[in-house]
C-alpha atoms as a PDB file:
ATOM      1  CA  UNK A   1      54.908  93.271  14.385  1.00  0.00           C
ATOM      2  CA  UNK A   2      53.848  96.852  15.072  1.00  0.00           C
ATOM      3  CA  UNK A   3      54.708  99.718  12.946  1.00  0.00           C
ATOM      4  CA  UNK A   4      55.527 101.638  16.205  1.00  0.00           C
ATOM      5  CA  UNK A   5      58.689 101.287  18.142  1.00  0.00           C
ATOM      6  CA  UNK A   6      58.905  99.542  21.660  1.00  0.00           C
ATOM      7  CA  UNK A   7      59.089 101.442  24.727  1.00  0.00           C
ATOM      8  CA  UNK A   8      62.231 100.155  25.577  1.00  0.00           C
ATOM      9  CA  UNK A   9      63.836 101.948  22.494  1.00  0.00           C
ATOM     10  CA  UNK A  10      62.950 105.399  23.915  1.00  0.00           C
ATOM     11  CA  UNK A  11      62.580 104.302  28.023  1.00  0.00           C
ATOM     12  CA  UNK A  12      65.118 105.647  30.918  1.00  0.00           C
ATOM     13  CA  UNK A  13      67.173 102.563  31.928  1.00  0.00           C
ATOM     14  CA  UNK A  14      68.756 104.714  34.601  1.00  0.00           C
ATOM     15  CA  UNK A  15      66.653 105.256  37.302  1.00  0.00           C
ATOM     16  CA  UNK A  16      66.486 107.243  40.809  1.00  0.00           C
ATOM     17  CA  UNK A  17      64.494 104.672  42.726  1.00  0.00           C
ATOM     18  CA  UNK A  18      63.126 104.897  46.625  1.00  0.00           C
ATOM     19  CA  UNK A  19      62.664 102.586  49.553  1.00  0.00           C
ATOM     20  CA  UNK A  20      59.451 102.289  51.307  1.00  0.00           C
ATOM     21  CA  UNK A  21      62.223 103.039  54.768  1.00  0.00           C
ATOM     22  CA  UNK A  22      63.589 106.077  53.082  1.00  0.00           C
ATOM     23  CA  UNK A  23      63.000 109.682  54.875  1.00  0.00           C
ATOM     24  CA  UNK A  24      60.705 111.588  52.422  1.00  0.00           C
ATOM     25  CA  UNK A  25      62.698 114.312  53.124  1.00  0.00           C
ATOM     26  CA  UNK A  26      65.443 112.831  51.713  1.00  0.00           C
ATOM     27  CA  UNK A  27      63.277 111.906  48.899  1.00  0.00           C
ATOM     28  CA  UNK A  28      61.711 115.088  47.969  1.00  0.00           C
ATOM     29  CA  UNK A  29      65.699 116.469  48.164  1.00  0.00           C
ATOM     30  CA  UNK A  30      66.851 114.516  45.510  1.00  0.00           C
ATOM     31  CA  UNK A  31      63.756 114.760  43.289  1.00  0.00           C
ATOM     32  CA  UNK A  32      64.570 118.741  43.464  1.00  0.00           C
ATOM     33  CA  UNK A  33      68.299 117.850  42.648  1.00  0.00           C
ATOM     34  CA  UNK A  34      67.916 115.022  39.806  1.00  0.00           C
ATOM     35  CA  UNK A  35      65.102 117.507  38.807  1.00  0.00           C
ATOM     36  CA  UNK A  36      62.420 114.764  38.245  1.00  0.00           C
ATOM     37  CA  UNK A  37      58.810 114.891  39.461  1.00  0.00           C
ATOM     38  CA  UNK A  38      58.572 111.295  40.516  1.00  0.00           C
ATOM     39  CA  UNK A  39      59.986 107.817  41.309  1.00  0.00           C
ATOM     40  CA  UNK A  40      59.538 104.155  41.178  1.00  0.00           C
ATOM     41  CA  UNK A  41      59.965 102.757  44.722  1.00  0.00           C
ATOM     42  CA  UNK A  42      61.522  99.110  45.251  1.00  0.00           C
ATOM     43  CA  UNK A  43      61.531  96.699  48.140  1.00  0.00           C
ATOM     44  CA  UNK A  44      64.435  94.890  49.342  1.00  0.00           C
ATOM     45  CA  UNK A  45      64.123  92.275  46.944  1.00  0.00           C
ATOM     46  CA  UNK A  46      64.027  94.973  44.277  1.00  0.00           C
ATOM     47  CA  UNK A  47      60.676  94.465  43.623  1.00  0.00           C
ATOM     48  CA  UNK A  48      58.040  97.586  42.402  1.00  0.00           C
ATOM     49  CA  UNK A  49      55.910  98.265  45.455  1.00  0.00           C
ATOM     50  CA  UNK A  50      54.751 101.593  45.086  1.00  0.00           C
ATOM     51  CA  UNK A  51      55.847 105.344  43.088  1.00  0.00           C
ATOM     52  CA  UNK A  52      56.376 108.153  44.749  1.00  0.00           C
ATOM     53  CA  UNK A  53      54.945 111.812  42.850  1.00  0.00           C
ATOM     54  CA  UNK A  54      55.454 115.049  43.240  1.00  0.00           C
ATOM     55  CA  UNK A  55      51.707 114.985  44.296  1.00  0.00           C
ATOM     56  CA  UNK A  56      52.444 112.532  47.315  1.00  0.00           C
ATOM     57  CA  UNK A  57      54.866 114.543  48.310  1.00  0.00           C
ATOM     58  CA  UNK A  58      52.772 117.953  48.514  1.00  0.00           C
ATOM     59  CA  UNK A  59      50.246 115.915  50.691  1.00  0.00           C
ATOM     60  CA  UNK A  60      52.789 116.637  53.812  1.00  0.00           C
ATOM     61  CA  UNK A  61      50.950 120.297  53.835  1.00  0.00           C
ATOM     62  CA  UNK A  62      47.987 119.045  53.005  1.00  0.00           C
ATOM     63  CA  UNK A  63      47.961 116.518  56.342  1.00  0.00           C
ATOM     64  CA  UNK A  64      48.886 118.846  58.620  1.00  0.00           C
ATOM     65  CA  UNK A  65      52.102 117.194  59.137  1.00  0.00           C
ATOM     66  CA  UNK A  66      54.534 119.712  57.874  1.00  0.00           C
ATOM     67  CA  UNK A  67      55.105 121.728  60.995  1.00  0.00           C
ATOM     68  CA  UNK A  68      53.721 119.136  63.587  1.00  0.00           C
ATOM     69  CA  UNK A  69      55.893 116.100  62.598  1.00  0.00           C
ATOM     70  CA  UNK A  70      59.491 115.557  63.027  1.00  0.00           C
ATOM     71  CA  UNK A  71      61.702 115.081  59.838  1.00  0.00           C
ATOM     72  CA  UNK A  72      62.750 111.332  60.574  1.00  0.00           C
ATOM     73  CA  UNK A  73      59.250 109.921  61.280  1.00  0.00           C
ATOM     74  CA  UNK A  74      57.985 110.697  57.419  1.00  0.00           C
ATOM     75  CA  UNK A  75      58.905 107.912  55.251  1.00  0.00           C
ATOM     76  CA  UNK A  76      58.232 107.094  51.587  1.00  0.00           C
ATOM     77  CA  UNK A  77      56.105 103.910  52.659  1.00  0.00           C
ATOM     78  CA  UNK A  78      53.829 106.361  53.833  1.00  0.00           C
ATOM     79  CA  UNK A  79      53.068 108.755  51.177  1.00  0.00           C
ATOM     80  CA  UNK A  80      53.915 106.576  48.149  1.00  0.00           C
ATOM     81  CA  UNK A  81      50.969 105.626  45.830  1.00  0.00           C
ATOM     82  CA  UNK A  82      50.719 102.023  46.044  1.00  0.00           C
ATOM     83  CA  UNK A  83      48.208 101.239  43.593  1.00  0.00           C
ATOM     84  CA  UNK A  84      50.814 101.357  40.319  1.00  0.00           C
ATOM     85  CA  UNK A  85      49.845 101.263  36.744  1.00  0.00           C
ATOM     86  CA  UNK A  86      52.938  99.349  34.769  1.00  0.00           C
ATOM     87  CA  UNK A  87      53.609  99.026  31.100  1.00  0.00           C
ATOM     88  CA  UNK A  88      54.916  95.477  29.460  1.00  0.00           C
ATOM     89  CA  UNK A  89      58.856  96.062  27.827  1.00  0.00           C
ATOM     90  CA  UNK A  90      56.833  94.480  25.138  1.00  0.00           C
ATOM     91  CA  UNK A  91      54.728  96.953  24.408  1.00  0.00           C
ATOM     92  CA  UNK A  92      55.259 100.182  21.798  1.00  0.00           C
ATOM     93  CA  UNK A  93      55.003 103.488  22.065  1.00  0.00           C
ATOM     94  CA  UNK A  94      51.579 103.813  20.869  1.00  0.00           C
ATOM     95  CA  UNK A  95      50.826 101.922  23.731  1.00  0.00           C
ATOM     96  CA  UNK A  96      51.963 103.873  26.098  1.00  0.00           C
ATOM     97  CA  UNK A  97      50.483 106.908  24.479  1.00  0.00           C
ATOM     98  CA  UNK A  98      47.267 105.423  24.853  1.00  0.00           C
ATOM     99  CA  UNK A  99      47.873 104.828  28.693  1.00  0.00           C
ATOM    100  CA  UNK A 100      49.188 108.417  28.990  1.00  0.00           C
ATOM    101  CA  UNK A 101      46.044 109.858  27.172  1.00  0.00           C
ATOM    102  CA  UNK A 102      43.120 107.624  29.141  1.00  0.00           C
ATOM    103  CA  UNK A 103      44.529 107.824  32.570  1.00  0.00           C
ATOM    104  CA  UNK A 104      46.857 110.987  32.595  1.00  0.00           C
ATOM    105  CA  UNK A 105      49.764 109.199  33.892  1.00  0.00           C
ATOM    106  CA  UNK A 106      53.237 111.128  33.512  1.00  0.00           C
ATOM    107  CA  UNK A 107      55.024 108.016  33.755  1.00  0.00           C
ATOM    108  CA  UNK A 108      54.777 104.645  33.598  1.00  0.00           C
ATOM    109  CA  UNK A 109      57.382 101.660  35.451  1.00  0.00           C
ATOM    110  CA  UNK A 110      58.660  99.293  32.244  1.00  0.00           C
ATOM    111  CA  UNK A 111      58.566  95.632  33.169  1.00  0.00           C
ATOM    112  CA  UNK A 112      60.252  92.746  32.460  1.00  0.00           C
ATOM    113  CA  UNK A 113      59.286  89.244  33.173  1.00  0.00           C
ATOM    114  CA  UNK A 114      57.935  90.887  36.764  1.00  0.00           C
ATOM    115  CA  UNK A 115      61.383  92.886  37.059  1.00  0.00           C
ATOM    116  CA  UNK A 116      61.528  96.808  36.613  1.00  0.00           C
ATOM    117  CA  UNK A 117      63.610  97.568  33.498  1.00  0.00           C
ATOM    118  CA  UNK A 118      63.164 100.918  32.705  1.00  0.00           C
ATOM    119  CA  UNK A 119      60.200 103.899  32.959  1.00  0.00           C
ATOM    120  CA  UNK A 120      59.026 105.288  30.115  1.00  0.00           C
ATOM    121  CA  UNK A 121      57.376 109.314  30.717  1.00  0.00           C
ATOM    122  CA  UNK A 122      54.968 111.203  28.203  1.00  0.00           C
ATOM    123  CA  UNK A 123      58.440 113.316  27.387  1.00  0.00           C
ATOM    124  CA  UNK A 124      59.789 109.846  25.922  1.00  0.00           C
ATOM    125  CA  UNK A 125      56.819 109.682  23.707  1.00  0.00           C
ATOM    126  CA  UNK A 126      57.120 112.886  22.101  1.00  0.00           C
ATOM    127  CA  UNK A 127      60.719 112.025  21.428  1.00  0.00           C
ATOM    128  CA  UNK A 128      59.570 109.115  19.603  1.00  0.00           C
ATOM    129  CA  UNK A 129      57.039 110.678  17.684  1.00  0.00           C
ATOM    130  CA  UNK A 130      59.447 113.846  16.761  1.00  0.00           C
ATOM    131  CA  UNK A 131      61.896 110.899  15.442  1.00  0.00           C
ATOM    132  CA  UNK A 132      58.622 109.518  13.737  1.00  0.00           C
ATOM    133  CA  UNK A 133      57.314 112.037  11.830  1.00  0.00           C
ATOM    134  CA  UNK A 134      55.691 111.982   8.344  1.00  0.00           C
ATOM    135  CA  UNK A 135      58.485 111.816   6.016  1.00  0.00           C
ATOM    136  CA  UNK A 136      57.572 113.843   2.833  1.00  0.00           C
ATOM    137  CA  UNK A 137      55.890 112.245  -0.170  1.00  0.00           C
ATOM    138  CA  UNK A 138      56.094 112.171  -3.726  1.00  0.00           C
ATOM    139  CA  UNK A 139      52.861 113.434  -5.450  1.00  0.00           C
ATOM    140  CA  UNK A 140      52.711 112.142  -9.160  1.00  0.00           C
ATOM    141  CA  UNK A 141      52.647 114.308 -11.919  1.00  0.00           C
ATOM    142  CA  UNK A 142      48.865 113.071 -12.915  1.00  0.00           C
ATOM    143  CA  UNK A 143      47.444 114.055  -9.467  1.00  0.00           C
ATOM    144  CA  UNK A 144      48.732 117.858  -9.680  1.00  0.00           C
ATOM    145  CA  UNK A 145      46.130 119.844  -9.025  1.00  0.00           C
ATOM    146  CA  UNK A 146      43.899 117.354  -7.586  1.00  0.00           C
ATOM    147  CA  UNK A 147      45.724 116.500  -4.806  1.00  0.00           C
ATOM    148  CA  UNK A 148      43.610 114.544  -1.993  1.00  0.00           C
ATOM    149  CA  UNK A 149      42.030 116.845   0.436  1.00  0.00           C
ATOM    150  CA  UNK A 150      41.733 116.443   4.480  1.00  0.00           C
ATOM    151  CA  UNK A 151      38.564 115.376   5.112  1.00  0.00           C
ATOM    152  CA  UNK A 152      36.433 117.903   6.156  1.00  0.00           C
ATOM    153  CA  UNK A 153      35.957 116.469  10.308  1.00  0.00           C
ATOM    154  CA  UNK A 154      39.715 117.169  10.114  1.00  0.00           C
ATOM    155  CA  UNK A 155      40.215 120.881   8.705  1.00  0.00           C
ATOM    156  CA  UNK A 156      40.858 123.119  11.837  1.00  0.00           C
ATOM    157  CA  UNK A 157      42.468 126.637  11.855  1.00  0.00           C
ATOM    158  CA  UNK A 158      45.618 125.408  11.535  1.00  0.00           C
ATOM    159  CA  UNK A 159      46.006 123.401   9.229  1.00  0.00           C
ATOM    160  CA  UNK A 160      44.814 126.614   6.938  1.00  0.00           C
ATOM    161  CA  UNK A 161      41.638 124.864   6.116  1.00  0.00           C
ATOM    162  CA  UNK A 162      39.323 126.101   8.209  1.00  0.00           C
END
């Protein structure tokens, strides 16, 4: 059992979620409104085929296609990122730290026996790690003054060992 909690204790069960057939215009309008920078994007069978970031979207002025294209011929399908990095509901929160950290993901699709559940973003994490923080210790009278020290690989300039 880990010591850390699960992603699904700190994931967002309630999702926005795209088609591959849905307008990206209507996409990037409801990413302004729900104010979120990205979503997962589901086939008809309501399976995970691709995720759709704010950086997909920008790539409309980056093709070209922002003046020359008419609104209802951009779709999702076509600017979604296909290749999709997932995280197991099984998994904790150091986990998903660790994916966060190594591939600079800002959020990751939770899944479920092959079935979207939840996402879990780098904002979750810090939740979880505000709600785990050190809880204060009891130093015993026969180690005052001789308290242990952070090591020295560890003393920056703010920690006030420097």
């Amino acid at each position: 059992m880990s010591k850390f909690p699960s992603v699904t204790q700190y994931m967002t069960t309630r999702l926005v979620t795209f088609h591959p057939e849905t307008y990206l215009w209507e996409a990037i309008e409801t990413m302004l409104k729900k104010k979120i920078s990205g979503a997962p994007v589901l086939n008809h069978q309501e399976e995970l085929v691709g995720m759709l970031s704010e950086v997909d979207c920008l790539r409309i002025l980056v093709d070209g296609l922002y003046n020359d294209e008419p609104r209802h011929m951009l779709k999702v399908g076509d600017y979604m990122s296909t290749k999709v990095s997932t995280i197991s509901a099984s998994k904790s929160i150091f986990d998903a730290a660790n994916e966060f950290i190594s591939h600079g993901f800002k959020r990751l699709p939770v899944i479920e026996n092959g079935k979207l559940v939840g996402q879990i973003s780098r904002v979750d994490v810090l939740k979880a790690v505000q709600e785990m923080k050190p809880k204060a210790r009891h130093i015993p009278d026969t180690w005052k003054g001789r308290e242990p020290a952070l090591p020295s690989y560890k003393k920056t300039r703010h920690t006030g060992n420097s």
